[in-house]
Protein backbone atom coordinates (compact mmCIF):
# COMPACT_ATOMS: atom_id res chain seq x y z
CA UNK A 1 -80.44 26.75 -212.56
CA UNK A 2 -83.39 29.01 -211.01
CA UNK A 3 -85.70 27.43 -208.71
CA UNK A 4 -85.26 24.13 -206.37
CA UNK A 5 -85.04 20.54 -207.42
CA UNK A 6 -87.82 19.23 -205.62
CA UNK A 7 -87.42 15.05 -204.74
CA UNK A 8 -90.07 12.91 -203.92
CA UNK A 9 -89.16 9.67 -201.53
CA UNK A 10 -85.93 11.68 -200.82
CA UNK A 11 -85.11 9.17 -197.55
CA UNK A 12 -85.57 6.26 -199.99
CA UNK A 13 -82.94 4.10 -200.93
CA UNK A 14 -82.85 6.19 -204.69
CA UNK A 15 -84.35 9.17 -203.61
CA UNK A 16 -81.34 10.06 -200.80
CA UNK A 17 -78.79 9.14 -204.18
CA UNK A 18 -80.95 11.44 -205.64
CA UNK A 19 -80.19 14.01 -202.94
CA UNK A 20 -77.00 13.65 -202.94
CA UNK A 21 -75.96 13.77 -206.72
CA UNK A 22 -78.03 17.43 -206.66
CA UNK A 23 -75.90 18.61 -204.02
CA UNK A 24 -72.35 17.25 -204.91
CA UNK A 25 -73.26 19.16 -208.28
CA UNK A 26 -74.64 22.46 -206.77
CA UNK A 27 -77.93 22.64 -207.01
CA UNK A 28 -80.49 23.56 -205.00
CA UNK A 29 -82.97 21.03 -203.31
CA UNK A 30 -85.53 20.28 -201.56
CA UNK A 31 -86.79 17.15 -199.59
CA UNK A 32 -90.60 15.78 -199.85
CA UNK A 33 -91.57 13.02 -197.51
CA UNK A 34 -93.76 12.06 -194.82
CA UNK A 35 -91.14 12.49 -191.97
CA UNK A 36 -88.95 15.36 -192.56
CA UNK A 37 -86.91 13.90 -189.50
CA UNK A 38 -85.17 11.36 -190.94
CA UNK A 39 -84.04 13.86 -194.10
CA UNK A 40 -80.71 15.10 -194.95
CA UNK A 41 -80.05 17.31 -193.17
CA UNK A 42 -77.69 19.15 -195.47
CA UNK A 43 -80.83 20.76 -197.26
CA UNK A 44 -84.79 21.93 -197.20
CA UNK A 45 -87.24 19.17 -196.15
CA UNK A 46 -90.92 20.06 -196.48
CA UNK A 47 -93.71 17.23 -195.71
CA UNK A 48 -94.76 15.36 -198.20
CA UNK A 49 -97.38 12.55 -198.51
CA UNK A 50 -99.47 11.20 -202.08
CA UNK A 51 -102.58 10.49 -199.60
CA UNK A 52 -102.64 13.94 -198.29
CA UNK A 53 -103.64 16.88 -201.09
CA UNK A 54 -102.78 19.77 -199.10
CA UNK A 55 -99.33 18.60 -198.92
CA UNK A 56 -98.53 18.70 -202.97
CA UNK A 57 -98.94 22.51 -203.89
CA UNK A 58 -96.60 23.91 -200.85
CA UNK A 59 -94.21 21.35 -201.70
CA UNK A 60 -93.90 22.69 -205.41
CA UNK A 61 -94.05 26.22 -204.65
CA UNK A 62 -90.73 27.59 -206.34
CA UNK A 63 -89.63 24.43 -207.89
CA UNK A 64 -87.99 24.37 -211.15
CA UNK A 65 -87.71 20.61 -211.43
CA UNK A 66 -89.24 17.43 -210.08
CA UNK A 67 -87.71 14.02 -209.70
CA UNK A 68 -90.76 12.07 -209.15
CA UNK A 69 -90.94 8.50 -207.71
CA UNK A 70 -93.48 6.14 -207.04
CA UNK A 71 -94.38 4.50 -203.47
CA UNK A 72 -92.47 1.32 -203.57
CA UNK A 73 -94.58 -1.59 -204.64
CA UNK A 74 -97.72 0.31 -205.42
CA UNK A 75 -100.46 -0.55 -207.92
CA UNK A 76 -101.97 2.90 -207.37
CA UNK A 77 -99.06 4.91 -208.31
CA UNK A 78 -101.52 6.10 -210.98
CA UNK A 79 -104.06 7.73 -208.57
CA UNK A 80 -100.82 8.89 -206.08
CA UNK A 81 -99.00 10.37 -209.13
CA UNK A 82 -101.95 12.05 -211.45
CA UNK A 83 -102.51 14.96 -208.60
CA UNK A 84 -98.85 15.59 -208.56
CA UNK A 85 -98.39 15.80 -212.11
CA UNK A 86 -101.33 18.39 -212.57
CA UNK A 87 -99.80 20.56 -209.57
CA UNK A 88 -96.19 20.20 -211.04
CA UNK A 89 -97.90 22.00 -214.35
CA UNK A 90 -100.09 24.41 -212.95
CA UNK A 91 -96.91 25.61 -210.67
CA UNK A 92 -94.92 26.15 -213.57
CA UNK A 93 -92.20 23.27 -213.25
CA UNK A 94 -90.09 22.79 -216.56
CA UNK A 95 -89.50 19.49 -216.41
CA UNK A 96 -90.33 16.57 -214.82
CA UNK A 97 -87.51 13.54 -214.19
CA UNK A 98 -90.04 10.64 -213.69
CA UNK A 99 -88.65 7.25 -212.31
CA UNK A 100 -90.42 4.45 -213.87
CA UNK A 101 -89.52 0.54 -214.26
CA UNK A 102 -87.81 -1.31 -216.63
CA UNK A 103 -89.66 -3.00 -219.28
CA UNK A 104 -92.90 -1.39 -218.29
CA UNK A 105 -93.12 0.59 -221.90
CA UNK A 106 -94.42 -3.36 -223.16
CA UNK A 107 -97.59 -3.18 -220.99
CA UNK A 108 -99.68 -0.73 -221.44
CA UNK A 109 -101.64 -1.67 -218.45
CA UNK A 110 -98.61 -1.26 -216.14
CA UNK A 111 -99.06 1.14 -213.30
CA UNK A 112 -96.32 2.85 -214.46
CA UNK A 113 -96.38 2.89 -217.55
CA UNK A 114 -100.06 4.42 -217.14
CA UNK A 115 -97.71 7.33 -215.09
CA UNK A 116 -95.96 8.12 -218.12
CA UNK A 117 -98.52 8.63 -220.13
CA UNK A 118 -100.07 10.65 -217.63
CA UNK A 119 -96.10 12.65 -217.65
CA UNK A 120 -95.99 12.54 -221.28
CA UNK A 121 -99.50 14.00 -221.80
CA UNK A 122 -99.06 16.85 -218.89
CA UNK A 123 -97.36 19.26 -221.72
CA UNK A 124 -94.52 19.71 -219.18
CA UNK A 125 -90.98 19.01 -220.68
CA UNK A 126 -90.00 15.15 -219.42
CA UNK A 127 -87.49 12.81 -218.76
CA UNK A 128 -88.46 9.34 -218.14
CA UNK A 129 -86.05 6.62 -216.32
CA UNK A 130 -86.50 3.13 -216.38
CA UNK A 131 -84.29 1.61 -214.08
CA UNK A 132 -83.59 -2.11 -213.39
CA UNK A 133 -83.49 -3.50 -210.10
CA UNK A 134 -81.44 -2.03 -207.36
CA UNK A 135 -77.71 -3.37 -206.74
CA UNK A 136 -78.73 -1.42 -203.00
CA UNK A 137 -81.76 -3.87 -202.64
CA UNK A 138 -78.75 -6.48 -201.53
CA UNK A 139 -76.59 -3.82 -199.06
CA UNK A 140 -79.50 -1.59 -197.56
CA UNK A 141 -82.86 -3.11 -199.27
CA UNK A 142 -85.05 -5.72 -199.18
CA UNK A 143 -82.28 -8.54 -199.16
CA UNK A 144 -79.77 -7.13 -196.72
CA UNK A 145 -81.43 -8.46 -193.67
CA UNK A 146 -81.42 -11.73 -194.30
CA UNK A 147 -77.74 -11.66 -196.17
CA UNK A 148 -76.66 -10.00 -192.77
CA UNK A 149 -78.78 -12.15 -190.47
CA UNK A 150 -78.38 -15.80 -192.22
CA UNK A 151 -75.58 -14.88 -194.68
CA UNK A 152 -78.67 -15.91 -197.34
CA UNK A 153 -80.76 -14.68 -199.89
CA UNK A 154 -84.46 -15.96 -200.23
CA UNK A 155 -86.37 -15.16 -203.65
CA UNK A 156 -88.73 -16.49 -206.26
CA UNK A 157 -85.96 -15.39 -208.68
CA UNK A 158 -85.46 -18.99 -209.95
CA UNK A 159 -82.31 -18.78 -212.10
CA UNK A 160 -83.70 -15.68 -213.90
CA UNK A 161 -80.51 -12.99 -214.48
CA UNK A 162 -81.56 -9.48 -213.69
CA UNK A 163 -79.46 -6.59 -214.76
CA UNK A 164 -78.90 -4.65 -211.61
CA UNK A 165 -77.68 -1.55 -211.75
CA UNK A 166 -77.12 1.05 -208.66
CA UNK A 167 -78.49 3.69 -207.35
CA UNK A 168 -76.08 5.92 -207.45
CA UNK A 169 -75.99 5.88 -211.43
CA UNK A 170 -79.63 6.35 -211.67
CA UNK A 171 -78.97 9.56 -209.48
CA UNK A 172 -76.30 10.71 -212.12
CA UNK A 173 -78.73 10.17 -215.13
CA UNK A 174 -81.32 12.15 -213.41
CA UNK A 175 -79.56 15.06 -212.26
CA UNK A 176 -77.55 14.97 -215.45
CA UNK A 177 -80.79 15.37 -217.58
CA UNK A 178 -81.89 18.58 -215.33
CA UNK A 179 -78.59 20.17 -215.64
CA UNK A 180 -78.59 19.63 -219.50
CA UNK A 181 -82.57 19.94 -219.97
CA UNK A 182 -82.48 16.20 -221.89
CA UNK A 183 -86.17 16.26 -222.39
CA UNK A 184 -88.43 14.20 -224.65
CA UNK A 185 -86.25 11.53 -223.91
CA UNK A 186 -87.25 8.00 -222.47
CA UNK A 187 -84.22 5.89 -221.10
CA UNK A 188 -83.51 2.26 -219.75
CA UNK A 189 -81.03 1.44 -217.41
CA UNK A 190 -79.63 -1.38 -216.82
CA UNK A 191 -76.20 -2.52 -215.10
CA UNK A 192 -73.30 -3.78 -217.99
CA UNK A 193 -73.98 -7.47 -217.32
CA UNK A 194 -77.11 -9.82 -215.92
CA UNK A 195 -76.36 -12.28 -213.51
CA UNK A 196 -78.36 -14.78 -211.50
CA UNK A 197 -79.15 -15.00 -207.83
CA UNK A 198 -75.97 -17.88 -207.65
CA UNK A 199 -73.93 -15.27 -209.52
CA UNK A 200 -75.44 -12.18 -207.05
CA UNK A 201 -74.41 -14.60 -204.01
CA UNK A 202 -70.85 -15.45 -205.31
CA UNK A 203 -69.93 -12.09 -206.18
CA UNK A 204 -71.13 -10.81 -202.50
CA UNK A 205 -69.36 -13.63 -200.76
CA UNK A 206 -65.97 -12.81 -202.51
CA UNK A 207 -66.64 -9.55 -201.42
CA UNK A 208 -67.27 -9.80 -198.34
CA UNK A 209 -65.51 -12.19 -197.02
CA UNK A 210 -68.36 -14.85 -195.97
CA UNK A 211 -70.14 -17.24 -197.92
CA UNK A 212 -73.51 -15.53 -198.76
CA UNK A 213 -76.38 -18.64 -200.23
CA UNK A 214 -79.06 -17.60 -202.74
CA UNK A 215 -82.14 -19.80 -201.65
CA UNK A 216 -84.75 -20.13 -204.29
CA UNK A 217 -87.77 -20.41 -202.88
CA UNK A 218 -91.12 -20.93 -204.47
CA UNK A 219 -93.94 -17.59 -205.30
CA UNK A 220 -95.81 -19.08 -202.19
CA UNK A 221 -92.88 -19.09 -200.03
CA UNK A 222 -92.09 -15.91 -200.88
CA UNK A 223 -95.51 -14.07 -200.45
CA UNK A 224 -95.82 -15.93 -197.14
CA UNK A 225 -92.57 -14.78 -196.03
CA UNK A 226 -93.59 -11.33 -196.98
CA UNK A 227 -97.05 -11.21 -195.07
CA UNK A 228 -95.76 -12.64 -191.97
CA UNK A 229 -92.99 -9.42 -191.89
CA UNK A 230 -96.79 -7.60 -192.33
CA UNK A 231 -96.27 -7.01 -195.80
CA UNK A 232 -99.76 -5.72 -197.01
CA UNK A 233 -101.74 -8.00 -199.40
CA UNK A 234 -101.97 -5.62 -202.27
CA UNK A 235 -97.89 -5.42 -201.76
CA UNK A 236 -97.05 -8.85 -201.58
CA UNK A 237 -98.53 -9.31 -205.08
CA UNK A 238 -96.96 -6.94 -206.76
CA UNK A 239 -93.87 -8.65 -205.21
CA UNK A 240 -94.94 -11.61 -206.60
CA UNK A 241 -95.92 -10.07 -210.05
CA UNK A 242 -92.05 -8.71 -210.38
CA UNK A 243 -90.11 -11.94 -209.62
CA UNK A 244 -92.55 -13.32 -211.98
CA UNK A 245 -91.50 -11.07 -214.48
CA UNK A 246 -87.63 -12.04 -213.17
CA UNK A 247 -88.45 -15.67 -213.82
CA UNK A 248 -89.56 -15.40 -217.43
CA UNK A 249 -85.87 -13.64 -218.28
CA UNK A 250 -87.54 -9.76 -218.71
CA UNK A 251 -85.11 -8.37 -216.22
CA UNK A 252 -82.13 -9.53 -218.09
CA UNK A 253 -82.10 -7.38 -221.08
CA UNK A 254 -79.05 -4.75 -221.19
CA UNK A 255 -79.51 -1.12 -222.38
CA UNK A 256 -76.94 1.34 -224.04
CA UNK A 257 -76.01 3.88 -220.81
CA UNK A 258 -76.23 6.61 -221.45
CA UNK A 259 -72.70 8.09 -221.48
CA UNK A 260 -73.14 11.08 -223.35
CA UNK A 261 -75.56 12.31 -220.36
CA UNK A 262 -72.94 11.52 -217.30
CA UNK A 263 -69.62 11.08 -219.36
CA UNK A 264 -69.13 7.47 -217.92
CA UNK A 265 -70.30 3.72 -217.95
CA UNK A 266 -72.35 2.02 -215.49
CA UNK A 267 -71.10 0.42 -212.18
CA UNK A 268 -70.71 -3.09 -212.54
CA UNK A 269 -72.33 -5.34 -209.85
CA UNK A 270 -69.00 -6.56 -208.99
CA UNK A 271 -67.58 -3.38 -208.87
CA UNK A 272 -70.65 -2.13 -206.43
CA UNK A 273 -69.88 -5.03 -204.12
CA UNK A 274 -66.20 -4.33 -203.89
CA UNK A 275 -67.06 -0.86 -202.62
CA UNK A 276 -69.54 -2.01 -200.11
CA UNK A 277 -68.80 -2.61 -196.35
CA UNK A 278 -71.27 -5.32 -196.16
CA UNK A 279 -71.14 -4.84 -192.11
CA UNK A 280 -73.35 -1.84 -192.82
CA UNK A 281 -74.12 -0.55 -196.38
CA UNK A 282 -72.14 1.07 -199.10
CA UNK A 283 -68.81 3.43 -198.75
């Protein structure tokens, strides 16, 4: 294709998948994040950063596509996003790969959900993902410090079953719908089966080769836990908000993959464990 792939939060856990799908397939790419240091270094970085304006149009300039993520854990992905979706169309970009949540098309008042409107309404040709929770939030994410510190895993999940799905199939779905120009087209993933936080710790410990401990912990405990790593307020309640969501069994609905798009079924969480080195992240 003409043009660059341009990918927002490329050093992120997704966003470096992201990268890495693009290249494995031949395309062209460029980086945008704050610290163009820790980028791959296999292709363009430019600096990149939703509170700085002057950043958004150079990053664009020449880009054919745009995978476009939201700061993790931000209410005002809204305000962050808007600018970038009005510079994406005024440079020309032909389609926009947005990376929403799951479940957030059944509240309207969702940050992200008020994104893809703002996507959907831009008149550039769209893609919108709704992926699950990370399988990586348990090998490089939020929970692999304590499941490599204290062989534990500490959540306000209750027994809630969340259908994780990895990161590395999100990247195939996105780079998949640029390469075949699948726009107009809104899809949920989701890993092939939900499991619990007991199941998530079992399958990790066979894995692994240690006995990993799924802790459930109250909301409070978990917010606390959060600040005290200097998690900021407005953060730690949209923490709260999502295992909320995890508790009342909305993460554990299972959507169709979309096979037609990538030619092959989702990772299973088992599978994504077995080809982890849980010393230090995933093969």
């Amino acid at each position: 294709m003409d043009g660059w792939i341009l990918v927002t939060g490329a050093t992120g856990t997704l966003g470096k998948a992201v990268v890495a799908a693009a290249l494995d397939a031949g395309l062209s790419v460029r980086q945008a994040v704050r610290d163009t240091t820790r980028a791959n270094r296999a292709t363009e970085a430019v600096h990149f950063d939703y509170a700085d304006a002057a950043t958004i149009v150079p990053a664009l300039q020449g880009a054919s596509a745009v995978v476009l993520q939201a700061p993790p854990l931000d209410a005002n992905a809204p305000k962050l996003l808007g600018p970038v979706v009005t510079a994406a169309k005024d440079a020309g970009v032909q389609q926009i790969v947005l990376i929403s949540a799951f479940g957030v098309n059944h509240n309207e008042q969702a940050p992200m959900r008020i994104v893809e409107h703002l996507v959907i309404d831009s008149g550039v040709p769209y893609t919108i993902l709704r992926p699950n929770f990370f399988s990586e939030n348990f090998s490089e994410g939020p929970q692999a410090g304590t499941i490599q510190s204290q062989n534990a895993i500490f959540l306000a999940a209750a027994d809630g079953k969340t259908s994780f799905i990895s990161v590395k199939d999100i990247a195939a779905v996105a780079i998949a719908a640029i390469q075949q120009k699948a726009t107009g087209q809104e899809i949920d993933l989701t890993g092939p089966e939900a499991l619990d936080h007991n199941e998530v710790a079992k399958i990790i410990s066979d894995a692994s080769g240690r006995t990993i401990t799924y802790h459930a912990i109250t909301s409070e405990q978990m917010s606390e836990g959060a600040q005290s790593y200097g998690m900021p307020e407005p953060m730690v309640a949209y923490l709260g908000m999502l295992y909320g969501v995890v508790r009342a069994g909305h993460a554990a609905g299972i959507a169709p993959f979309p096979e037609s798009l990538v030619g092959r079924q989702p990772t299973s969480f088992e599978a994504f464990a077995k080809q982890t080195n849980w010393n230090g992240g995933a093969n």
